[in-house]
Protein backbone atom coordinates (compact mmCIF):
# COMPACT_ATOMS: atom_id res chain seq x y z
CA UNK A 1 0.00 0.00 0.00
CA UNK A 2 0.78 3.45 -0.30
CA UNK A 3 2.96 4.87 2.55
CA UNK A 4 1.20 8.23 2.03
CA UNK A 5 -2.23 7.17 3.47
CA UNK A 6 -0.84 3.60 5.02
CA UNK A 7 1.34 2.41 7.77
CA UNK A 8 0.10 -0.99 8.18
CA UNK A 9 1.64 -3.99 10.78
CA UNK A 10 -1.60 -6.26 11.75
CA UNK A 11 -4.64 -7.24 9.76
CA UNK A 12 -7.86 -8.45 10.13
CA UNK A 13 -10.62 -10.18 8.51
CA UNK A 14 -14.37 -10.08 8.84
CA UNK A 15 -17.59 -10.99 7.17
CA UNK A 16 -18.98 -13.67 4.89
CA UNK A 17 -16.77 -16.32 4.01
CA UNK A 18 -18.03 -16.67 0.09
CA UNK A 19 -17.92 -13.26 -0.87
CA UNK A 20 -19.25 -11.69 -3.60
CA UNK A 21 -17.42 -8.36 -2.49
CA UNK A 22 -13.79 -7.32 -0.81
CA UNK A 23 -13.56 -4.28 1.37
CA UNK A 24 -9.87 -3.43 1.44
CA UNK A 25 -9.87 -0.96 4.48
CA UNK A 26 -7.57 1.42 5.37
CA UNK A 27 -7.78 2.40 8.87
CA UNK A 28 -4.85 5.15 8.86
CA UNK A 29 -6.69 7.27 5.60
CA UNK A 30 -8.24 10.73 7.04
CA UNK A 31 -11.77 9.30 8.12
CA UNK A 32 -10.95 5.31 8.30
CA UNK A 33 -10.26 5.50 12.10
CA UNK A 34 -13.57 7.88 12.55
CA UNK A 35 -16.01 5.77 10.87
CA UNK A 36 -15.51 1.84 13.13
CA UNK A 37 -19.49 1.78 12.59
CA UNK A 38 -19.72 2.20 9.02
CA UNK A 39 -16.98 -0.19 8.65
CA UNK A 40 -18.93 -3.17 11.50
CA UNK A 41 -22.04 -2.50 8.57
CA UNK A 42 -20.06 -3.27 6.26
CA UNK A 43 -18.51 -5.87 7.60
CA UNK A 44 -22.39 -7.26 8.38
CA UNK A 45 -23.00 -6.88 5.02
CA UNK A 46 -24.39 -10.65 3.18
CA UNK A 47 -21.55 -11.07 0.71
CA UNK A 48 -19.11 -8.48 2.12
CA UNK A 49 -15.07 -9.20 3.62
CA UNK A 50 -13.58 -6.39 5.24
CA UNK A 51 -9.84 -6.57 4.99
CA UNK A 52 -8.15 -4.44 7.29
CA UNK A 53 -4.60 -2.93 8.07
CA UNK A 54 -3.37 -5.60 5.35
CA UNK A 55 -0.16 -5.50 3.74
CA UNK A 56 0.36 -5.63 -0.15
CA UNK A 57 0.96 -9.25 -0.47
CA UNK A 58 -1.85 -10.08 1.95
CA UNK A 59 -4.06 -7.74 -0.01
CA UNK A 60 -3.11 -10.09 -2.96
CA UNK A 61 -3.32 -13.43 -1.19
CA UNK A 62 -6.78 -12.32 0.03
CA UNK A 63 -8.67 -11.31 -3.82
CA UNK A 64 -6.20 -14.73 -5.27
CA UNK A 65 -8.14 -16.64 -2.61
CA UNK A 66 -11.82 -15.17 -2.37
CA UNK A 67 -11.37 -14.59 -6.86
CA UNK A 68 -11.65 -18.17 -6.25
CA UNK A 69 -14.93 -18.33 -4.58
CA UNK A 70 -17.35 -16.09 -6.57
CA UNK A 71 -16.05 -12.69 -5.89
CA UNK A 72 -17.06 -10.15 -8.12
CA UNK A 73 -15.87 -6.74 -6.60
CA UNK A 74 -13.04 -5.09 -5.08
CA UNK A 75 -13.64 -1.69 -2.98
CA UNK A 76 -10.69 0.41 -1.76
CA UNK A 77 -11.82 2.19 0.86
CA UNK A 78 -8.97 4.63 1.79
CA UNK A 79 -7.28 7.34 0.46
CA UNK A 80 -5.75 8.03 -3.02
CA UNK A 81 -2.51 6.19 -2.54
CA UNK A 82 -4.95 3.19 -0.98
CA UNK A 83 -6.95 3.31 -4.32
CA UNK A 84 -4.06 3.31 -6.43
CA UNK A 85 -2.21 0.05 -4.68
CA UNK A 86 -5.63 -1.93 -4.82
CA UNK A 87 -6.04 -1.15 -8.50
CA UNK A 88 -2.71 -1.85 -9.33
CA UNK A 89 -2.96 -5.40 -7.21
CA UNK A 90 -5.72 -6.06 -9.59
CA UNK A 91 -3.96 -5.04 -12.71
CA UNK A 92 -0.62 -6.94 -12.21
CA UNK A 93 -2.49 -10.15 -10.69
CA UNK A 94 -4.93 -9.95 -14.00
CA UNK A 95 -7.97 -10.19 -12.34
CA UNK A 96 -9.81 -7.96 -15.29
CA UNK A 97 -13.16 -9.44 -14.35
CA UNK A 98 -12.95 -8.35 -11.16
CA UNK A 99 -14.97 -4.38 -11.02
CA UNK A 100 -13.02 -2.19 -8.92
CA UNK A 101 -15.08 0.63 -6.73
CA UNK A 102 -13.51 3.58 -4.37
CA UNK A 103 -15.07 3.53 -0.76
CA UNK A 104 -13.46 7.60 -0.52
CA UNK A 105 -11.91 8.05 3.06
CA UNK A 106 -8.57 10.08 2.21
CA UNK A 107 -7.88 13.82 2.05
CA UNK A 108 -8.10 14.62 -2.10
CA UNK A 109 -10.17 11.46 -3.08
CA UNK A 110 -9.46 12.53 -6.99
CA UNK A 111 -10.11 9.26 -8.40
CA UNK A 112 -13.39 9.20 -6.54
CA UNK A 113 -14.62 12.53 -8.28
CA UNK A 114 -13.72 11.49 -11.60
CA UNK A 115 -15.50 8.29 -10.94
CA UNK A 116 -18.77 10.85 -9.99
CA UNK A 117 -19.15 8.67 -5.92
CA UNK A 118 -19.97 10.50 -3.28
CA UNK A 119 -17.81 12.28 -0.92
CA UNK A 120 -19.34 10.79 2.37
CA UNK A 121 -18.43 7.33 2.69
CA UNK A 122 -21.86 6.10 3.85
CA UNK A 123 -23.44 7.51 0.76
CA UNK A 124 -20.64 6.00 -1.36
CA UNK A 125 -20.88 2.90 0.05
CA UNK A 126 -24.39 2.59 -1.43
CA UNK A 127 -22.70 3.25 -5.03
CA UNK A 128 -19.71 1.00 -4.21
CA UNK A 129 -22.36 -1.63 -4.66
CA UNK A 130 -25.03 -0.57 -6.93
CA UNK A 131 -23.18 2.31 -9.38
CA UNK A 132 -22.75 1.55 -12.99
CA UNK A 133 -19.68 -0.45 -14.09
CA UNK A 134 -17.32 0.99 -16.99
CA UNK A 135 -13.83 -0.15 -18.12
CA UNK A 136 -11.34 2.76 -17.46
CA UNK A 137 -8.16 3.65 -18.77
CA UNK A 138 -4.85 3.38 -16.75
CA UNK A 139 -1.85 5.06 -17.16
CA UNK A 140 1.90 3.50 -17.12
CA UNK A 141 4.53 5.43 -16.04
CA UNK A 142 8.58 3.80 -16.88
CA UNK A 143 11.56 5.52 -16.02
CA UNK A 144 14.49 2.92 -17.27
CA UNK A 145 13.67 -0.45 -15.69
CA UNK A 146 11.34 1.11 -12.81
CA UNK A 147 7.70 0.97 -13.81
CA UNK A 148 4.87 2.47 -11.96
CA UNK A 149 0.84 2.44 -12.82
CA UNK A 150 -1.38 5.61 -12.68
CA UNK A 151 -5.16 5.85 -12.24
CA UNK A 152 -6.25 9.33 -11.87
CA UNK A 153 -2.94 12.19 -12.35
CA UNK A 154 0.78 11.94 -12.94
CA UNK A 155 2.02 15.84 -11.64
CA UNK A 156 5.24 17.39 -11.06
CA UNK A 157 6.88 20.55 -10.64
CA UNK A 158 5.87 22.77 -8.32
CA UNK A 159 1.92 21.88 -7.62
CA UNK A 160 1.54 20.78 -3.77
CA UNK A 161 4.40 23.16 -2.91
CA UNK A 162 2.10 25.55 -1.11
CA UNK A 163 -1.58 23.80 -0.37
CA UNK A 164 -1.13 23.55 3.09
CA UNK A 165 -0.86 27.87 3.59
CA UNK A 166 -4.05 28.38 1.35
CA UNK A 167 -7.47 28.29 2.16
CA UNK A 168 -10.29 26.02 0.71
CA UNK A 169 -11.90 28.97 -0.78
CA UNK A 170 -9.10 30.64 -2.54
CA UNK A 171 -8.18 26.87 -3.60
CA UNK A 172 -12.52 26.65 -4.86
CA UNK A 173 -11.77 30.04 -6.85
CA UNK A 174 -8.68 29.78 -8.21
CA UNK A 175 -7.88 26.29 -8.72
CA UNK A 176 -4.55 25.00 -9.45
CA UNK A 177 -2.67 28.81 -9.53
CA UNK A 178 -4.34 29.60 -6.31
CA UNK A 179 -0.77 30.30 -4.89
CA UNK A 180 0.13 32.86 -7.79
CA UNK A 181 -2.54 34.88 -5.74
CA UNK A 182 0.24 36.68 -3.65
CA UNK A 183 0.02 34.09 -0.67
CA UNK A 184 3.72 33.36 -1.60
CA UNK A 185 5.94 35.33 -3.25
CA UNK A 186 5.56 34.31 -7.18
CA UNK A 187 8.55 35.53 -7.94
CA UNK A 188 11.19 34.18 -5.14
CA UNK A 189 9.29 31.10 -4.68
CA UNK A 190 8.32 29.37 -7.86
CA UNK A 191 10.94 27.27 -8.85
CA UNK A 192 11.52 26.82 -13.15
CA UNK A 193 11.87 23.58 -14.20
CA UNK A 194 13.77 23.51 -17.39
CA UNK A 195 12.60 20.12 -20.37
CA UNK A 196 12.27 18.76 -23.56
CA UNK A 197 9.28 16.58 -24.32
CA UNK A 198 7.11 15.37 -26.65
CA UNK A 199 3.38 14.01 -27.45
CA UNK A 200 2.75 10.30 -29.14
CA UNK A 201 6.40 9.96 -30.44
CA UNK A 202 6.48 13.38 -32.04
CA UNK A 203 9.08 16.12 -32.40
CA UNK A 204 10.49 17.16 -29.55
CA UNK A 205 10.46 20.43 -28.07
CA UNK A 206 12.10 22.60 -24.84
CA UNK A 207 9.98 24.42 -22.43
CA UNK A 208 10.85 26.12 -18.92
CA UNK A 209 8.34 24.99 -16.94
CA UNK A 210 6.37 25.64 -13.31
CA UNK A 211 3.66 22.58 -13.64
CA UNK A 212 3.00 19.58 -15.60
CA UNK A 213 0.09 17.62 -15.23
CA UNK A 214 -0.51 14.26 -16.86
CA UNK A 215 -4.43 13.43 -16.39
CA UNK A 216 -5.97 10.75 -17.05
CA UNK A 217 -8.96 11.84 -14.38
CA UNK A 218 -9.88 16.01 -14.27
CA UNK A 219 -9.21 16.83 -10.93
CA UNK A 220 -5.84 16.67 -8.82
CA UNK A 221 -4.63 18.17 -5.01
CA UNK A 222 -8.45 17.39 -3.68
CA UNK A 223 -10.79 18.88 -6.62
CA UNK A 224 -8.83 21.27 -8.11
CA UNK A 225 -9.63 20.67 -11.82
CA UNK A 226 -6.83 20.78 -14.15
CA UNK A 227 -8.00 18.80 -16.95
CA UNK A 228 -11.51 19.68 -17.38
CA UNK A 229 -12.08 17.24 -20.91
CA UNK A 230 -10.07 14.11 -19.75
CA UNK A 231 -11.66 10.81 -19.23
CA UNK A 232 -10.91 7.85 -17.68
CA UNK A 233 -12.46 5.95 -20.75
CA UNK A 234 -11.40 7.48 -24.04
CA UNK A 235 -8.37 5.86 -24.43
CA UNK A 236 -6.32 9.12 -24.31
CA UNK A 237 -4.66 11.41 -21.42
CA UNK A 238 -4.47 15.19 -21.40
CA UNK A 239 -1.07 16.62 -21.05
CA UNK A 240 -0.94 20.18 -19.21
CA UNK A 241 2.39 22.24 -19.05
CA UNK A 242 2.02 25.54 -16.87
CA UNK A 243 5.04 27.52 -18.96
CA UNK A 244 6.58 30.06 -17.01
CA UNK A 245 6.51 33.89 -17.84
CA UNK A 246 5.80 37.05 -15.58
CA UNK A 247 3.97 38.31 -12.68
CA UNK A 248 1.79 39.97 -14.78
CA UNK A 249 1.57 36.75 -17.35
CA UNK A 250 0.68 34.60 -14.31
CA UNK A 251 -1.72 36.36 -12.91
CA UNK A 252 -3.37 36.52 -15.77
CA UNK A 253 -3.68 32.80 -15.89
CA UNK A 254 -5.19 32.75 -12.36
CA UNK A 255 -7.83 34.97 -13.81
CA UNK A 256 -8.07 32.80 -16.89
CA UNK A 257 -8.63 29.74 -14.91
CA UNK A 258 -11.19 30.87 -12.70
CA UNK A 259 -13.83 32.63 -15.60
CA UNK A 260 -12.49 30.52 -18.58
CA UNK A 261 -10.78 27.82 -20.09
CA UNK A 262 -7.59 28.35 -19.03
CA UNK A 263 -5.94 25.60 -21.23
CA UNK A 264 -6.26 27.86 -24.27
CA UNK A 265 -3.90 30.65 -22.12
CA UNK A 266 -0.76 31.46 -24.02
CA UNK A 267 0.75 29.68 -21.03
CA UNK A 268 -0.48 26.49 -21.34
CA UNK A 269 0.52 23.80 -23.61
CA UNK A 270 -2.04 21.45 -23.74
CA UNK A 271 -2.26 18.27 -25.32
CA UNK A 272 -4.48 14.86 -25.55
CA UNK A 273 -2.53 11.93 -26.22
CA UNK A 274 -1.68 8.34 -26.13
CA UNK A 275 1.74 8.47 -24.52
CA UNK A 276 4.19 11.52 -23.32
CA UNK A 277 7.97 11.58 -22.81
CA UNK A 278 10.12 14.10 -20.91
CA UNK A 279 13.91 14.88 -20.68
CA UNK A 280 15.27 16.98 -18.08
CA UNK A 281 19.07 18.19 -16.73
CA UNK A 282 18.25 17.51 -13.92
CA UNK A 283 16.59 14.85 -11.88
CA UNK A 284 12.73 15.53 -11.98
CA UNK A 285 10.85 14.58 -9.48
CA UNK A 286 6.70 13.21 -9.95
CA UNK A 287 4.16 12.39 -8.08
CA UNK A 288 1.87 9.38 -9.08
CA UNK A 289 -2.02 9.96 -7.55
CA UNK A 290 -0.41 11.31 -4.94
CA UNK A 291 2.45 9.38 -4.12
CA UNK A 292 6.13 11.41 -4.57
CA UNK A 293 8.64 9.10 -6.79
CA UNK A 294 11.89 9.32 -6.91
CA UNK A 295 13.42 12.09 -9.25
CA UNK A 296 15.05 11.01 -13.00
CA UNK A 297 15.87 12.58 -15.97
CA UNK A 298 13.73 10.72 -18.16
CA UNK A 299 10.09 9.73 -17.49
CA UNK A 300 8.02 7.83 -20.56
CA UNK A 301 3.99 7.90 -19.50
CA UNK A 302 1.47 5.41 -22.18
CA UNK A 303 -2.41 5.13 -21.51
CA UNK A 304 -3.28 1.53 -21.15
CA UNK A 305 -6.82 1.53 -22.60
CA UNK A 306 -10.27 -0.39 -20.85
CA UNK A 307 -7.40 -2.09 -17.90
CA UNK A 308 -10.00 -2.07 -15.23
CA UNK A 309 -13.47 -2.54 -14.50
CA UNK A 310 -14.44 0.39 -12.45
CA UNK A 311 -17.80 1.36 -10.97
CA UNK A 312 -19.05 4.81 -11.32
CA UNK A 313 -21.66 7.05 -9.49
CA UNK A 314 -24.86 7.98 -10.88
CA UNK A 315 -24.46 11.05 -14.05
CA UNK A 316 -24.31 14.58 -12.14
């Protein structure tokens, strides 16, 4: 499991022993160790295991077995880095049969947005089991012989560098550039990250950078939307550089993004596409739904079309 949203030594098991659905519970997430009663219903549930405080081979062991014996769905019920270990147990142990559904308990819950469940976990838990299933697109991520899998966003640069000194309502307004706003200091804080990339084995081309975002899902840092036309199920990604510029320039942006579609800026290089590469001088560091990596100088992301079997909440 993730170590972001996990820190996991004992586990335990409850519930029917033929079931038709594994609860993969994380009871370090933001809300697991606030909501015990939710997770005894669960647990009390016909048809429902709760897995608890498991580690990733047990996780494993645990969907081998009950895959076995009828089951039919996996929920991750934890935060990001929670959802993104289950999914990726499912992926590598090719259990594609298997629909996969987000029980939201973290701090962001990204994936669960862009999967449209609800952000209380007793009203998702309703649409963990009923909601619409659809195969979704992952993402994989290789840097030499390391390889990672992405559900929701691939980001680096300098997004997360500031969320924790901004509010929830200049983060609602202002999305993604909310700290251009003059809570830092733009210009003695924002760090330029200097690349080359390029889209679907293309030409390519140098930038000085402040963001990239690789998005598979729209929304990254706990709603903040920064790809407002991706999908998990069209087979593509959006690519979104923030280039840098001015003050002035940047600020502008901010205003862009919160009255209009900021990826058309003169800022933004935007892109869909099937895979993205990047070069830099220096190591660059990424985050995968969540999760820091280590830094390289070369990172190759591909979509993986219709990997999973995902469940979605009801059309908003």
């Amino acid at each position: 499991m993730s170590s972001k949203d996990s820190n996991r030594s004992v586990s335990r098991e409850s519930g029917s022993d033929h079931p038709h659905t594994l609860v993969v519970w994380n009871p370090k997430s933001r809300t697991g160790s606030q909501k015990n009663q939710l997770r005894d219903e669960i647990a009390a549930t016909e048809g429902v295991r709760v897995l608890e405080a498991a580690s990733p081979s047990e996780v494993l062991d645990s969907i081998k077995l009950w895959a076995s014996r009828g089951l039919k769905r996996v929920v991750a019920a934890g935060g990001d880095g929670t959802v993104s270990a289950v999914a990726t147990d499912l992926l590598r142990s090719g259990f594609h049969h298997l629909a996969f559904a987000v029980l939201p308990l973290g701090t962001g819950n990204d994936l669960a947005r862009s999967l449209r469940m609800p952000l209380l976990p007793e009203e998702a838990w309703t649409v963990c089991l009923s909601g619409v299933v659809h195969r979704i697109d992952l993402m994989r991520v290789r840097s030499g012989e390391d390889e990672h899998f992405a559900i929701n966003m691939v980001t680096g640069g300098n997004t997360g560098r500031y969320t924790a000194v901004i509010t929830d309502e200049e983060k609602q307004q202002w999305g993604p550039f909310c700290y251009l706003r003059g809570v830092v200091d733009v210009l003695s804080n924002l760090k330029v990250f200097p690349i080359e990339y390029r889209v679907d084995d293309g030409d390519w081309h140098a930038e000085s950078i402040l963001n990239l975002f690789v998005a598979n899902g729209r929304t990254s840092g706990g709603g903040l939307t920064v790809a407002p036309e991706a999908s998990l199920t069209d087979g593509h990604f959006d690519v979104v550089l923030i280039r840098d510029g001015t003050a002035v320039d940047l600020a502008s942006l901010a205003v862009n993004y919160a009255f209009a579609g900021f990826t058309q800026h003169a800022m933004v290089r935007h892109a869909r596409a099937k895979s993205f590469e990047l070069r830099s001088p220096h190591p660059f560091e990424i985050s995968i739904d969540g999760d820091a990596i280590e830094g390289r100088t070369e990172w190759r992301v591909e979509c993986l079309p219709d990997q999973l079997l995902a469940v979605f909440g009801p059309e908003q």
